[in-house]
C-alpha atoms as a PDB file:
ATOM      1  CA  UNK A   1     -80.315 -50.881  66.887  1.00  0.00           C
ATOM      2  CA  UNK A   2     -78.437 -49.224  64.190  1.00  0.00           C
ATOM      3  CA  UNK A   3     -75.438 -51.635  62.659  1.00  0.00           C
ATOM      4  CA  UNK A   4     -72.717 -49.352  62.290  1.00  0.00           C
ATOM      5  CA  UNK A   5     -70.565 -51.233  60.158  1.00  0.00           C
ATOM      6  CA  UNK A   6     -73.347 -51.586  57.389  1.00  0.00           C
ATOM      7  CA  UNK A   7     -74.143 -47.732  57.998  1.00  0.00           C
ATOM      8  CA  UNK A   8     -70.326 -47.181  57.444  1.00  0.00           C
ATOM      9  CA  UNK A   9     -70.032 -49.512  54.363  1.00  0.00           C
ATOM     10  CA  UNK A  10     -72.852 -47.494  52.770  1.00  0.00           C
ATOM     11  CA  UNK A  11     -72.047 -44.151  53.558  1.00  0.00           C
ATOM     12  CA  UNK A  12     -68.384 -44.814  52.131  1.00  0.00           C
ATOM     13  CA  UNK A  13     -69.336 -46.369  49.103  1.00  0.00           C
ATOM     14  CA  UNK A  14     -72.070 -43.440  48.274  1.00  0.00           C
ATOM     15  CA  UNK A  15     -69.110 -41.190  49.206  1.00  0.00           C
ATOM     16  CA  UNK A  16     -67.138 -42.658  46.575  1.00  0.00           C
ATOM     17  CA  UNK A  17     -69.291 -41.537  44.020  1.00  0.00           C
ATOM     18  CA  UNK A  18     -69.179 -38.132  45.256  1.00  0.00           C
ATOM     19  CA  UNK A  19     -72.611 -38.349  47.429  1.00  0.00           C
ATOM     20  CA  UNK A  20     -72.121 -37.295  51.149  1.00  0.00           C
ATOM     21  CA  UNK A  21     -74.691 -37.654  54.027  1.00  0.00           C
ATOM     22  CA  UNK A  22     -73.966 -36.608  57.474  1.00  0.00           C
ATOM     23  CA  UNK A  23     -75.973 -35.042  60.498  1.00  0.00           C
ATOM     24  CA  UNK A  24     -76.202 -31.627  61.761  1.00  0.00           C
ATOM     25  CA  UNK A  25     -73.785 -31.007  64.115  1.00  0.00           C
ATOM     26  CA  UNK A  26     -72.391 -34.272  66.576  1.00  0.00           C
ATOM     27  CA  UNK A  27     -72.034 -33.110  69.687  1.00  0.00           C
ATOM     28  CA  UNK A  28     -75.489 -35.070  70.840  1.00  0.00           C
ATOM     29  CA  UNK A  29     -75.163 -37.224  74.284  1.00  0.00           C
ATOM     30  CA  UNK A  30     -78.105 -39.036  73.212  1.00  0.00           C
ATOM     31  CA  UNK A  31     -76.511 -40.574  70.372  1.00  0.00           C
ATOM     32  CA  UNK A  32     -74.510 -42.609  73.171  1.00  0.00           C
ATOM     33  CA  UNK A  33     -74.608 -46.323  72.939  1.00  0.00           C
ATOM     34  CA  UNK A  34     -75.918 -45.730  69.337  1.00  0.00           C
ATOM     35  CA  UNK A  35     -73.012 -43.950  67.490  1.00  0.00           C
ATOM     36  CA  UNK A  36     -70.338 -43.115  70.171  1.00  0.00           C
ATOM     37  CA  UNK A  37     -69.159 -45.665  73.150  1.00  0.00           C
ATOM     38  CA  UNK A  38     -69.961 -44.013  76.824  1.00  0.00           C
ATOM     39  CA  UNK A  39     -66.508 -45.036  78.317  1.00  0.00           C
ATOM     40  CA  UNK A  40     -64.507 -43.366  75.864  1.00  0.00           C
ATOM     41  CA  UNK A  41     -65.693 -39.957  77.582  1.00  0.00           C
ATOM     42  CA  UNK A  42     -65.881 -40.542  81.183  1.00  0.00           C
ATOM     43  CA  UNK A  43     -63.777 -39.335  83.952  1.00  0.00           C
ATOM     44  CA  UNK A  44     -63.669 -40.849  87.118  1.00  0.00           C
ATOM     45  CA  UNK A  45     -66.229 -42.762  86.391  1.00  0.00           C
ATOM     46  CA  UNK A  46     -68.828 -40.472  85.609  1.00  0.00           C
ATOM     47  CA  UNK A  47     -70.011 -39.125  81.927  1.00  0.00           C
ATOM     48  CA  UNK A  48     -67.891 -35.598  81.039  1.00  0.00           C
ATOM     49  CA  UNK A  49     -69.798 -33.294  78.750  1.00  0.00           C
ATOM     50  CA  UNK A  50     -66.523 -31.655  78.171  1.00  0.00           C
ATOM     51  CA  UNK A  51     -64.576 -34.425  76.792  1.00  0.00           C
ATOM     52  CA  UNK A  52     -67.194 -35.967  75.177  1.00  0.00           C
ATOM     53  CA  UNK A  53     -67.888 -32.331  72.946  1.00  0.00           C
ATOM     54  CA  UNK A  54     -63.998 -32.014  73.114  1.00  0.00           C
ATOM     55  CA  UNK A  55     -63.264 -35.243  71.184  1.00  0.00           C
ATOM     56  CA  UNK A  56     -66.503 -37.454  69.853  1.00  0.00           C
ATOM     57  CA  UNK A  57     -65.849 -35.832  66.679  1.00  0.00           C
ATOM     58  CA  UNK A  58     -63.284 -38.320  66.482  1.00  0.00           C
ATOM     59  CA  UNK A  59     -65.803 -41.306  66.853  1.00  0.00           C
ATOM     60  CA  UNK A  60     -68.539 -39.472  64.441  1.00  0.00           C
ATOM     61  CA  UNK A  61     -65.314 -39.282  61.675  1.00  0.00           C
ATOM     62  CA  UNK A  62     -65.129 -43.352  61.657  1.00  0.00           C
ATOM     63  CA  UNK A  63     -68.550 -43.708  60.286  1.00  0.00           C
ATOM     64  CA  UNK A  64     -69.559 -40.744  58.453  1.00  0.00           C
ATOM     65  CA  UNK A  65     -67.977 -38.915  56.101  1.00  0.00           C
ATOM     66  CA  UNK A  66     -69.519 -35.528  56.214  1.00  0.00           C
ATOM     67  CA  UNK A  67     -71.086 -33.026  58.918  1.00  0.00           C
ATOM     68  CA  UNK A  68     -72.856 -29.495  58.753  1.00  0.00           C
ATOM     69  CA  UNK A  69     -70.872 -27.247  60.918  1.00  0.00           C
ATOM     70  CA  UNK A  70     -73.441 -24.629  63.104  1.00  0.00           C
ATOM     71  CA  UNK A  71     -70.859 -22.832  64.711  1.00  0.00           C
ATOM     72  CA  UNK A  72     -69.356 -21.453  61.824  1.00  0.00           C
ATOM     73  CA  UNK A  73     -73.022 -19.502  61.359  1.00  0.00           C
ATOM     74  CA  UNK A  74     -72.421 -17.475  64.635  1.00  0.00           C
ATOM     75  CA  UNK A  75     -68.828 -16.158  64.350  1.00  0.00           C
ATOM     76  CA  UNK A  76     -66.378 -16.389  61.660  1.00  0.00           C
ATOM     77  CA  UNK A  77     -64.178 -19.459  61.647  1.00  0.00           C
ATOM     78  CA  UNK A  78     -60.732 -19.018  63.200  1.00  0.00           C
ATOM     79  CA  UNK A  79     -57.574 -20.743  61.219  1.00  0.00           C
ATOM     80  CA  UNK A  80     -57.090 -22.585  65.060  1.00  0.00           C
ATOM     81  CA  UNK A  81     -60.615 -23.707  64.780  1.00  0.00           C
ATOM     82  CA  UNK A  82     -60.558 -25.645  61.373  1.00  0.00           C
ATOM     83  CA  UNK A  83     -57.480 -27.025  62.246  1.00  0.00           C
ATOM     84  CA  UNK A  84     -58.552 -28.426  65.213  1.00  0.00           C
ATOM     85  CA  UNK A  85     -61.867 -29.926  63.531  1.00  0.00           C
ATOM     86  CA  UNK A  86     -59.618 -31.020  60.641  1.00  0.00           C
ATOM     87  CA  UNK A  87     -57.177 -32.952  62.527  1.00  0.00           C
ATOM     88  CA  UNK A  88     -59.913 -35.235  64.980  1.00  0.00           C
ATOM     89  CA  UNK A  89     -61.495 -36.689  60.944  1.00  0.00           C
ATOM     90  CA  UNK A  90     -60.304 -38.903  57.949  1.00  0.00           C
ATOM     91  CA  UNK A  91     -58.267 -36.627  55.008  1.00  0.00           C
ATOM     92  CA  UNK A  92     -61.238 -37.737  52.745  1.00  0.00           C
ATOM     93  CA  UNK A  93     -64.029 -36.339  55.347  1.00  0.00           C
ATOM     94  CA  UNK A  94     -65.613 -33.223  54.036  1.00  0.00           C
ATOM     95  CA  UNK A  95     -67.191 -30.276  56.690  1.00  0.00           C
ATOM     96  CA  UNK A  96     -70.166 -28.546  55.397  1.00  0.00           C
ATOM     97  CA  UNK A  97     -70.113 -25.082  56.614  1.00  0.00           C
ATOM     98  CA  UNK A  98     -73.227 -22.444  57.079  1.00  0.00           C
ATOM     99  CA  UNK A  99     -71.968 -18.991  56.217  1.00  0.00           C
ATOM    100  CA  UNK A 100     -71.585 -16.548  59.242  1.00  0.00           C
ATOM    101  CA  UNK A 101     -74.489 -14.513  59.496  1.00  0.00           C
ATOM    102  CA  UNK A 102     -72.664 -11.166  59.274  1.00  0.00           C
ATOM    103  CA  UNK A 103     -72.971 -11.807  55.832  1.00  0.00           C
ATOM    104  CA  UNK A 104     -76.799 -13.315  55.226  1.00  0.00           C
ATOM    105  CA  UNK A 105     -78.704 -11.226  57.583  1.00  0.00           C
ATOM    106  CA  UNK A 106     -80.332  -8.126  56.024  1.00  0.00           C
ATOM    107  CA  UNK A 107     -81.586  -6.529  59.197  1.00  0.00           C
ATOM    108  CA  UNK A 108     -80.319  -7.877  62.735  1.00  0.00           C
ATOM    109  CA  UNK A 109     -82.595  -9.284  64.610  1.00  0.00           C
ATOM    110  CA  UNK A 110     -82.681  -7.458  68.527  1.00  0.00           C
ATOM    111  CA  UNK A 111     -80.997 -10.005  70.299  1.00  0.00           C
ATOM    112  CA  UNK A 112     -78.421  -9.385  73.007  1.00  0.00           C
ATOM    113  CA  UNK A 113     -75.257 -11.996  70.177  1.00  0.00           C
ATOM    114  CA  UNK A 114     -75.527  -9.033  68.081  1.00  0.00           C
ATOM    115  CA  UNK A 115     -74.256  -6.232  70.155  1.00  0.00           C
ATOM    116  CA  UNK A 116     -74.166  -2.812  68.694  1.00  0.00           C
ATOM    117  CA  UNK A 117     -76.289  -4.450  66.024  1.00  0.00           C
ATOM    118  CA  UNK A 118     -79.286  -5.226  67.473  1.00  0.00           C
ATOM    119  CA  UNK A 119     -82.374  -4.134  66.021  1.00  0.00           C
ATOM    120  CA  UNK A 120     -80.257  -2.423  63.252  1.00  0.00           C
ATOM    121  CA  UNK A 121     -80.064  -2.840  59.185  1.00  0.00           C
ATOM    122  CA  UNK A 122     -76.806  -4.931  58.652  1.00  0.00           C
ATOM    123  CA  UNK A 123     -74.364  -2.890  56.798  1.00  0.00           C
ATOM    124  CA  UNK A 124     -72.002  -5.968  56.102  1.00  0.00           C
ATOM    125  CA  UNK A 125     -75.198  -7.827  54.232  1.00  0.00           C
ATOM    126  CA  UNK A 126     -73.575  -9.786  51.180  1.00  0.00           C
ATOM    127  CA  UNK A 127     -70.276  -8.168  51.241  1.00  0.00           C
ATOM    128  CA  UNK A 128     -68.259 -10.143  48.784  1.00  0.00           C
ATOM    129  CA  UNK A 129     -65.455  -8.697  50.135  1.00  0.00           C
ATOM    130  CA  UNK A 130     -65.223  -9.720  54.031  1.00  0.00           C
ATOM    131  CA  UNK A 131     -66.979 -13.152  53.431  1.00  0.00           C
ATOM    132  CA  UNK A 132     -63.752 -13.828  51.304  1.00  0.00           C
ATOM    133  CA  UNK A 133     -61.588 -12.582  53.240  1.00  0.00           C
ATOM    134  CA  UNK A 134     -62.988 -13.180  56.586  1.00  0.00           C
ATOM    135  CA  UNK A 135     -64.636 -16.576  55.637  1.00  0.00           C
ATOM    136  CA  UNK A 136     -63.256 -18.220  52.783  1.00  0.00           C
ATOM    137  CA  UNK A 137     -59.554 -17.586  53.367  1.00  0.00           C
ATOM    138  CA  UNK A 138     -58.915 -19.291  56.786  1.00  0.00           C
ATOM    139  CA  UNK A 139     -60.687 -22.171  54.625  1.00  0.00           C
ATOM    140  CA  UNK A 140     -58.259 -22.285  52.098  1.00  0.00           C
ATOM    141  CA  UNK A 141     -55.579 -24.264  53.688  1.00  0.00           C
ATOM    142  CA  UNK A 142     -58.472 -27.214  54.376  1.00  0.00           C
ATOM    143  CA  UNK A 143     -60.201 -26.595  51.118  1.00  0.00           C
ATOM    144  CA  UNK A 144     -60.145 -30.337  50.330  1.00  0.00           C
ATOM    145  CA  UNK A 145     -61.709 -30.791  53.799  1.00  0.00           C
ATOM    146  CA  UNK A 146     -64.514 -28.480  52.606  1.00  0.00           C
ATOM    147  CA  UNK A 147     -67.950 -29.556  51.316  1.00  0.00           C
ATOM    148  CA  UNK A 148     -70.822 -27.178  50.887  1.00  0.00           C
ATOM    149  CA  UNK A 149     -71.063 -23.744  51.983  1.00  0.00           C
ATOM    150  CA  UNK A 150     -74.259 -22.598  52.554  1.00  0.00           C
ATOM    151  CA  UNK A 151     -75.196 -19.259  52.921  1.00  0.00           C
ATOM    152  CA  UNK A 152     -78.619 -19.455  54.957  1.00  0.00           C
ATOM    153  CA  UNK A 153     -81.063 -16.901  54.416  1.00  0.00           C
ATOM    154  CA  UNK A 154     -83.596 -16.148  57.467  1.00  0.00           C
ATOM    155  CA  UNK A 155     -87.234 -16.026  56.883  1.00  0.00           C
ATOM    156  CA  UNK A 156     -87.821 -12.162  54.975  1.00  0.00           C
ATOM    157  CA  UNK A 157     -90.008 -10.227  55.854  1.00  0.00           C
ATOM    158  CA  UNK A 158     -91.662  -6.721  53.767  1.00  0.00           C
ATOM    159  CA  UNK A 159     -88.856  -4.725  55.849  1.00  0.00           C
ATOM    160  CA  UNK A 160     -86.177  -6.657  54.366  1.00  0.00           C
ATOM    161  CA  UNK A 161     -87.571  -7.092  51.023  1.00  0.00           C
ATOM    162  CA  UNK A 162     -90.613  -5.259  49.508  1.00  0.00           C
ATOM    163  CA  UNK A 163     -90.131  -7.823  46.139  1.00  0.00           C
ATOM    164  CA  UNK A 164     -88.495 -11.249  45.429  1.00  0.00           C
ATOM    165  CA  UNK A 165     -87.186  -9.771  42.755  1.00  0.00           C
ATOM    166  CA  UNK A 166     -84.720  -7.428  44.719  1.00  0.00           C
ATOM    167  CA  UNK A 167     -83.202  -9.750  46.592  1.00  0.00           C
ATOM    168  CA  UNK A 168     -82.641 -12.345  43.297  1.00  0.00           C
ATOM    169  CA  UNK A 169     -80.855  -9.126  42.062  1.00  0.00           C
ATOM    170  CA  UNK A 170     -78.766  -8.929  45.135  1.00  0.00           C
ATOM    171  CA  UNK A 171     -77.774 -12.414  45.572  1.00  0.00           C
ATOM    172  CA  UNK A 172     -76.827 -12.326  41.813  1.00  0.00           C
ATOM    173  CA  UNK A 173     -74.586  -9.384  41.918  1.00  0.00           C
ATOM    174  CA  UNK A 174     -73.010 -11.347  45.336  1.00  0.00           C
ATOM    175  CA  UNK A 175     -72.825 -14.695  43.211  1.00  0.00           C
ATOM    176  CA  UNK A 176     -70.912 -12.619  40.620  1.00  0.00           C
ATOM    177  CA  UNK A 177     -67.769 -11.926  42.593  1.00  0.00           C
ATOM    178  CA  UNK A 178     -67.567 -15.548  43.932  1.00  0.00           C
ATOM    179  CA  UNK A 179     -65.405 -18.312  42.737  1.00  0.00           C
ATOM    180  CA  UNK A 180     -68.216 -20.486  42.545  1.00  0.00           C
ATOM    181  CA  UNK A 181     -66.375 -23.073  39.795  1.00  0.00           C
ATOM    182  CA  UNK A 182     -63.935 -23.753  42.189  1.00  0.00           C
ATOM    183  CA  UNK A 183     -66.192 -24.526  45.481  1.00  0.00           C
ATOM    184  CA  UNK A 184     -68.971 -25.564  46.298  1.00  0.00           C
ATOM    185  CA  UNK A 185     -71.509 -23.180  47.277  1.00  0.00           C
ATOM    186  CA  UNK A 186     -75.251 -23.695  48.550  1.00  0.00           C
ATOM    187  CA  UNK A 187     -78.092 -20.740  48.855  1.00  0.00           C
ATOM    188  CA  UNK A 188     -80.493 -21.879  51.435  1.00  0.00           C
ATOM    189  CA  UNK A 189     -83.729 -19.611  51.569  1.00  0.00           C
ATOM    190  CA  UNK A 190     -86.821 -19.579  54.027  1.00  0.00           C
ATOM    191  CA  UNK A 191     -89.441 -17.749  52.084  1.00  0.00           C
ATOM    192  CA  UNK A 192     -91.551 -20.071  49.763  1.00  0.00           C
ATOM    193  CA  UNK A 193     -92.173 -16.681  47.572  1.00  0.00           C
ATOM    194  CA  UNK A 194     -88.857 -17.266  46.807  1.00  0.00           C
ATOM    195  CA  UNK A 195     -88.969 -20.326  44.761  1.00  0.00           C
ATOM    196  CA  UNK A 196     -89.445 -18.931  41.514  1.00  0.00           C
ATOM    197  CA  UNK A 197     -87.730 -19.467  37.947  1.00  0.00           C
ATOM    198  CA  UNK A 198     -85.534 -16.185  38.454  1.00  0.00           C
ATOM    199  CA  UNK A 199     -84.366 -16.914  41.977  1.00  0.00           C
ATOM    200  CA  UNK A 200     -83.518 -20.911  40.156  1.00  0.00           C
ATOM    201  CA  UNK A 201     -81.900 -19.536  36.923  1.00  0.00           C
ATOM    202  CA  UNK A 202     -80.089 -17.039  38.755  1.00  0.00           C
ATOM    203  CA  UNK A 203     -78.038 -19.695  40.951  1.00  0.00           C
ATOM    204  CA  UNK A 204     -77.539 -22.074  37.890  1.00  0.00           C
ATOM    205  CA  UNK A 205     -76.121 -19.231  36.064  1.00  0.00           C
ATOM    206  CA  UNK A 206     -73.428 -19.240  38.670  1.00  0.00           C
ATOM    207  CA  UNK A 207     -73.223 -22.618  39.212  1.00  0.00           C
ATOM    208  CA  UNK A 208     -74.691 -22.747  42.731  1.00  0.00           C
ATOM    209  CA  UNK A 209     -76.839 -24.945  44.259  1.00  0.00           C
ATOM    210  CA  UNK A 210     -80.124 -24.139  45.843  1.00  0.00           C
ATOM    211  CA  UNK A 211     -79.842 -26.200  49.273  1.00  0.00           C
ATOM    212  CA  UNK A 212     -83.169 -27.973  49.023  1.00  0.00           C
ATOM    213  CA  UNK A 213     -84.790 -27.631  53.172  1.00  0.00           C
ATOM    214  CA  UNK A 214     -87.620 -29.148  54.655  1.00  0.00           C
ATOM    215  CA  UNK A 215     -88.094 -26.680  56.982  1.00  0.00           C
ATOM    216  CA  UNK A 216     -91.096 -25.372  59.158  1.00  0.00           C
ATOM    217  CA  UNK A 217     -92.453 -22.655  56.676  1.00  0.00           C
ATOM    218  CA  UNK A 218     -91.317 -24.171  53.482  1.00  0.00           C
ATOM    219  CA  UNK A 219     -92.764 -26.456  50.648  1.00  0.00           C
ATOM    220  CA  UNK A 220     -91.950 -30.371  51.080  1.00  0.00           C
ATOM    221  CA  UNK A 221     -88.958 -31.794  49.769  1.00  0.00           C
ATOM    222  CA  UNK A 222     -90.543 -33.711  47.529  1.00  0.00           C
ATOM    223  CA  UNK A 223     -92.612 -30.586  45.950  1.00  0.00           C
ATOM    224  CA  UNK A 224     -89.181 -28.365  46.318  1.00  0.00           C
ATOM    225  CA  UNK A 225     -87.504 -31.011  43.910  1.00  0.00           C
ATOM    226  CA  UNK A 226     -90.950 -31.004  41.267  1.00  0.00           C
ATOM    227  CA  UNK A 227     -90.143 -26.985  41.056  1.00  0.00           C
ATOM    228  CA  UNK A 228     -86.635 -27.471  39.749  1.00  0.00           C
ATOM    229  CA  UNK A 229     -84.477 -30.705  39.429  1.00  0.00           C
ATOM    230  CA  UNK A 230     -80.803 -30.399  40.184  1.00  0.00           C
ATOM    231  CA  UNK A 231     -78.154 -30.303  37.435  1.00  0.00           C
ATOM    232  CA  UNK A 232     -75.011 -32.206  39.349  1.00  0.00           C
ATOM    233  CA  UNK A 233     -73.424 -31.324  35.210  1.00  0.00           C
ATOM    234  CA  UNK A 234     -73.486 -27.689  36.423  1.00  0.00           C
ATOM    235  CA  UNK A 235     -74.119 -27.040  40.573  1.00  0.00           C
ATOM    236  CA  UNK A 236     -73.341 -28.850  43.515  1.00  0.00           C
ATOM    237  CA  UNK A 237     -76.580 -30.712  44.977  1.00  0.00           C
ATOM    238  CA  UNK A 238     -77.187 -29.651  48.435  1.00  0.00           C
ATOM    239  CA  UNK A 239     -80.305 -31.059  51.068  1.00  0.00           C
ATOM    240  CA  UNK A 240     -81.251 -30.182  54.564  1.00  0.00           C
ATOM    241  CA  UNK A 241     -83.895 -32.026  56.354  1.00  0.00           C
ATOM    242  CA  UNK A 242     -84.238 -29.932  59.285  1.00  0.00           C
ATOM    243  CA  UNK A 243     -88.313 -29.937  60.177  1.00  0.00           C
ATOM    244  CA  UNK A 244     -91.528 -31.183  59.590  1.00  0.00           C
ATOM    245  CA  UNK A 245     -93.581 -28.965  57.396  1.00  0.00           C
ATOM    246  CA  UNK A 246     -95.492 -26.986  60.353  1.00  0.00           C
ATOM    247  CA  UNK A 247     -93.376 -27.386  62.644  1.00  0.00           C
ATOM    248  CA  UNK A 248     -91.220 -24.966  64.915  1.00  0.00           C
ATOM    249  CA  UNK A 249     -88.362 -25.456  66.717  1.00  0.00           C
ATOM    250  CA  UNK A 250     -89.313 -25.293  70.029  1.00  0.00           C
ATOM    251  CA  UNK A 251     -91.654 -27.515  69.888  1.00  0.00           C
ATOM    252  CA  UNK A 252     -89.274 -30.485  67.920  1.00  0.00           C
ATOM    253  CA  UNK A 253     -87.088 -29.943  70.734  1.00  0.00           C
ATOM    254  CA  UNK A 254     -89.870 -30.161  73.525  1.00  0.00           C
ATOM    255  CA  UNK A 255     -91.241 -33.495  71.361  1.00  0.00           C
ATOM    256  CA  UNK A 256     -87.378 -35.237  70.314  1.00  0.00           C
ATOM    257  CA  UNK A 257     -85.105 -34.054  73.111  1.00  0.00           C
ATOM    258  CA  UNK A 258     -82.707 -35.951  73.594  1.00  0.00           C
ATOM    259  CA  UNK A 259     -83.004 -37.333  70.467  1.00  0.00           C
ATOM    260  CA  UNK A 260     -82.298 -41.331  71.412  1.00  0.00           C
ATOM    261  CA  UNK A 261     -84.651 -42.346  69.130  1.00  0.00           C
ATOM    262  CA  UNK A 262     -87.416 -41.804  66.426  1.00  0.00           C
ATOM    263  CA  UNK A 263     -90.402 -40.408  67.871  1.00  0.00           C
ATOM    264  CA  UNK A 264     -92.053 -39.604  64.022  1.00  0.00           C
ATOM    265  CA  UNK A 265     -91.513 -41.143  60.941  1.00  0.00           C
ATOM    266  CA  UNK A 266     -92.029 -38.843  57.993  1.00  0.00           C
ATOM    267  CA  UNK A 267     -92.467 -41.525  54.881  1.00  0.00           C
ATOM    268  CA  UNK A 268     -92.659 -38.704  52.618  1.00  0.00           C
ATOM    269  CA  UNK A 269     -89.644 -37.309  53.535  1.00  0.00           C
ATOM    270  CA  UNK A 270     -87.249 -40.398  53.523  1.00  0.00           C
ATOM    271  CA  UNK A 271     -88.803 -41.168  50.329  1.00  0.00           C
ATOM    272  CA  UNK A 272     -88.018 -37.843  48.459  1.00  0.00           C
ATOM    273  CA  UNK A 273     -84.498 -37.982  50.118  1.00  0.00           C
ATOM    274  CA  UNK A 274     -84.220 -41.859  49.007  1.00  0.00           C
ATOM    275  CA  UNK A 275     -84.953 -40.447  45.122  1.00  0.00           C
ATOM    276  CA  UNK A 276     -82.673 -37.835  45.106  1.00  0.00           C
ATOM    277  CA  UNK A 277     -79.475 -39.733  45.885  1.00  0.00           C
ATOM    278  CA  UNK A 278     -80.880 -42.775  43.632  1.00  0.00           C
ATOM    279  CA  UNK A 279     -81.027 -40.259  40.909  1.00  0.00           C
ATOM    280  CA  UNK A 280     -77.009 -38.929  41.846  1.00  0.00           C
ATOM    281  CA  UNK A 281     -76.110 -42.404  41.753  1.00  0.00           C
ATOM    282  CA  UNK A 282     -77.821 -43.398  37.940  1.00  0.00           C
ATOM    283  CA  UNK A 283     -76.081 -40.088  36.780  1.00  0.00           C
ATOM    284  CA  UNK A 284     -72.335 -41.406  38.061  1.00  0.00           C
ATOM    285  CA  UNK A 285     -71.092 -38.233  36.850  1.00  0.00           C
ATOM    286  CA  UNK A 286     -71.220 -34.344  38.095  1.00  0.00           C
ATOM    287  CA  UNK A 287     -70.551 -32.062  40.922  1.00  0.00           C
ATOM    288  CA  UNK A 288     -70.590 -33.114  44.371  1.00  0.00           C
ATOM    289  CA  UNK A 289     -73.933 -33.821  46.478  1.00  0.00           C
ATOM    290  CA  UNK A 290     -74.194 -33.680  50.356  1.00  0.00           C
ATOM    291  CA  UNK A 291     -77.711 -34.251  52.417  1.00  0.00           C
ATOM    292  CA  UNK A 292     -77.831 -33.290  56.163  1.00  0.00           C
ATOM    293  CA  UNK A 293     -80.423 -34.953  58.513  1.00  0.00           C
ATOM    294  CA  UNK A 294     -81.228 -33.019  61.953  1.00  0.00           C
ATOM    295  CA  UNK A 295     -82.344 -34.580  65.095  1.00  0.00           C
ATOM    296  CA  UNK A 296     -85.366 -32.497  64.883  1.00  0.00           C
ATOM    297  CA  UNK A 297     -86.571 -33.869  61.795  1.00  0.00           C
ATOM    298  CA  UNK A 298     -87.852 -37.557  63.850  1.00  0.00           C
ATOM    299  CA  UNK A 299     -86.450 -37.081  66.225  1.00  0.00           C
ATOM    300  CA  UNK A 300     -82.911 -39.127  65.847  1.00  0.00           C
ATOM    301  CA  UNK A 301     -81.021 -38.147  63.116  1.00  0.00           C
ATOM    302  CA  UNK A 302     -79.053 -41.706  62.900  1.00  0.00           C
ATOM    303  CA  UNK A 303     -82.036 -43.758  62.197  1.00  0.00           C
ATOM    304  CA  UNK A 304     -83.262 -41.411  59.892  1.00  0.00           C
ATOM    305  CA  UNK A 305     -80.362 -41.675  57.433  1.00  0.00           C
ATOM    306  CA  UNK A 306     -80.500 -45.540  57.779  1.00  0.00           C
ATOM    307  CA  UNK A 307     -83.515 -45.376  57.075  1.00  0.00           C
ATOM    308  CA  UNK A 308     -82.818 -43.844  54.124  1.00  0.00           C
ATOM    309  CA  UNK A 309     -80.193 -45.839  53.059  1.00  0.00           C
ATOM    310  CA  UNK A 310     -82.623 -49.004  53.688  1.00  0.00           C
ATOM    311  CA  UNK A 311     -84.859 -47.559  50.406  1.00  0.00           C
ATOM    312  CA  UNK A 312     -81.533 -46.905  47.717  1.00  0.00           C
ATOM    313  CA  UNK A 313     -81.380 -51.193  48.058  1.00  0.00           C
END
C-alpha cells in the first residue's frame, strides 16, 4: 500500500527545489483505492467513468505536483481546455504538455484521425509559425501552470529522413525561432541513430532539453544519460519512462492492464531515474527538471515513483 502522505511530503519538497515527478496522464480507474477514493465518483451507487475522468484530476492535484498531458498531442489545446485543467490543480502545479502532432510528424501516418492527411507528407511539419500561434499562445495566460513541452518525434524511417543529419538541421532552424529562454522546451526522439553529438549540441545551443525515454526501440536510461549528462545551468531536464527496452505497447497493455499494481520491476530503471534526481538535488541550482512514469513501464505507475523516491533516502 502506497502512504500518500509520505508520497506527498516528498514530491513537494523535491518540487521545491524545482524537481517535478508526475504520471502520464490520470484518468486510470485502477489507481482507485490507491490514489483516488471510489465514493467520490459514484452515482447512485454505482462507479461513473464520467465523473470520475470529469473531476479526479482534482484528487491527483493533492498529491502530485506535475502531469504529462496526452491529449494535447492529438489536437491543439483550446483556451476552454487549459482553463478547465488549470482550475481542478494547486497554482504551484505544473502540466507537462506533448506538442500536437501537426507539428512533429514528417509524413502522416494512414490512419482514419488524420483525415485528408492520411498517408500524405505533412506540410505543417515544424512550422514555427502555427505551433506559436496555434500552440503556445492559448498557453500563455497559464504559462506559470506550464512545465515541459515536449515535442515528440515518431520513430523515422529512410522516407522521412535519408540522414540524421537533415533532420538535426531541421530541428535547429525550428529551435531558432523559439523562445526557448523563456520556457521550457523538451525534444523527445525515437530513433537511437539519433543520439549523436550534433543532434546533443544542437539542443544545448538553444537551451533545450533532450527528454531522456525509455522506450521500446531506444537505448536504456541509464546508457541515454552515459551519452550526454544534462546541464540544468543551461536546459531544462526532462525524463519519460514509458517502456521496457523491447517492449511494445500492445503487449504492456495486454501484460499491466489495469494497472493496480506492479507486475515487473525494472531495477535498472528506478536506479538510473533514482541518480538523476539525486544529481538535480546536489546541484540546488538550474533550470527546472520534470520525470514522467507510465503505467506501462511495471505496470503501476504509483509504485513505481515510490519506489523511486524510496532510493533518493
Amino acid at each position: 500500500m502506497i502512504d500518500l502522505s509520505s508520497l506527498k511530503v516528498s514530491l513537494d519538497l523535491l518540487a521545491d527545489q524545482d524537481i517535478f515527478i508526475g504520471t502520464s496522464s490520470w484518468k486510470y480507474p485502477g489507481w482507485i483505492s490507491q490514489l483516488y477514493q471510489s465514493d467520490r465518483y459514484e452515482y447512485r451507487g454505482r462507479f461513473s467513468k464520467s465523473r470520475f475522468e470529469d473531476s479526479c484530476l482534482e484528487e491527483y492535484g493533492g498529491i502530485f505536483s506535475t502531469v504529462c498531458v496526452d491529449a494535447s498531442y492529438y489536437r491543439f489545446p483550446s483556451e476552454k481546455y487549459l482553463a478547465a485543467l488549470a482550475e481542478k490543480v494547486p497554482s504551484n502545479f505544473r502540466f507537462a504538455h506533448k506538442v500536437t502532432d501537426t507539428i512533429t510528424i514528417k509524413n502522416f501516418p494512414a490512419l482514419k484521425r488524420h483525415g485528408k492527411f492520411a498517408g500524405r507528407a505533412n506540410p505543417y511539419y515544424l512550422n514555427a509559425e502555427i505551433f506559436l500561434q496555434s500552440f503556445l499562445s492559448p498557453l500563455a495566460q497559464h504559462r506559470e501552470q506550464t512545465g515541459l513541452i515536449i515535442f515528440e518525434f515518431s520513430h523515422f524511417y529512410p522516407k522521412d529522413y535519408r540522414y540524421g543529419r537533415d533532420f538535426v538541421s531541421d530541428l535547429n532552424s525550428f529551435l531558432a525561432k523559439l523562445p526557448t529562454k523563456e520556457w521550457d522546451f523538451g525534444v523527445e526522439i525515437r530513433n537511437a541513430s539519433l543520439l549523436q553529438k550534433s543532434y546533443f549540441d544542437t539542443l544545448e545551443r538553444h537551451s533545450v532539453a533532450h527528454v531522456y525515454n525509455q522506450w521500446q526501440r531506444m537505448p536504456d536510461l541509464a546508457d541515454q544519460l552515459e551519452l550526454r549528462w544534462p546541464n540544468p545551468e543551461n536546459s531544462p531536464t526532462g525524463c519519460r519512462l514509458l517502456l521496457k527496452r523491447g517492449r511494445d505497447y500492445d503487449g504492456a497493455v495486454k501484460s499491466f492492464a489495469p494497472y493496480d499494481r506492479t507486475i515487473e520491476v525494472l531495477e535498472n530503471v528506478r536506479h538510473a531515474s533514482a541518480k538523476l534526481i539525486r544529481s538535480r538535488k546536489e546541484k540546488g541550482s538550474g533550470r527546472r527538471t520534470y520525470l514522467y512514469v507510465n503505467n506501462r513501464l511495471e505496470g503501476n505507475a504509483l509504485a513505481t515513483i515510490a519506489a523511486i523516491l524510496a532510493l533518493l533516502d
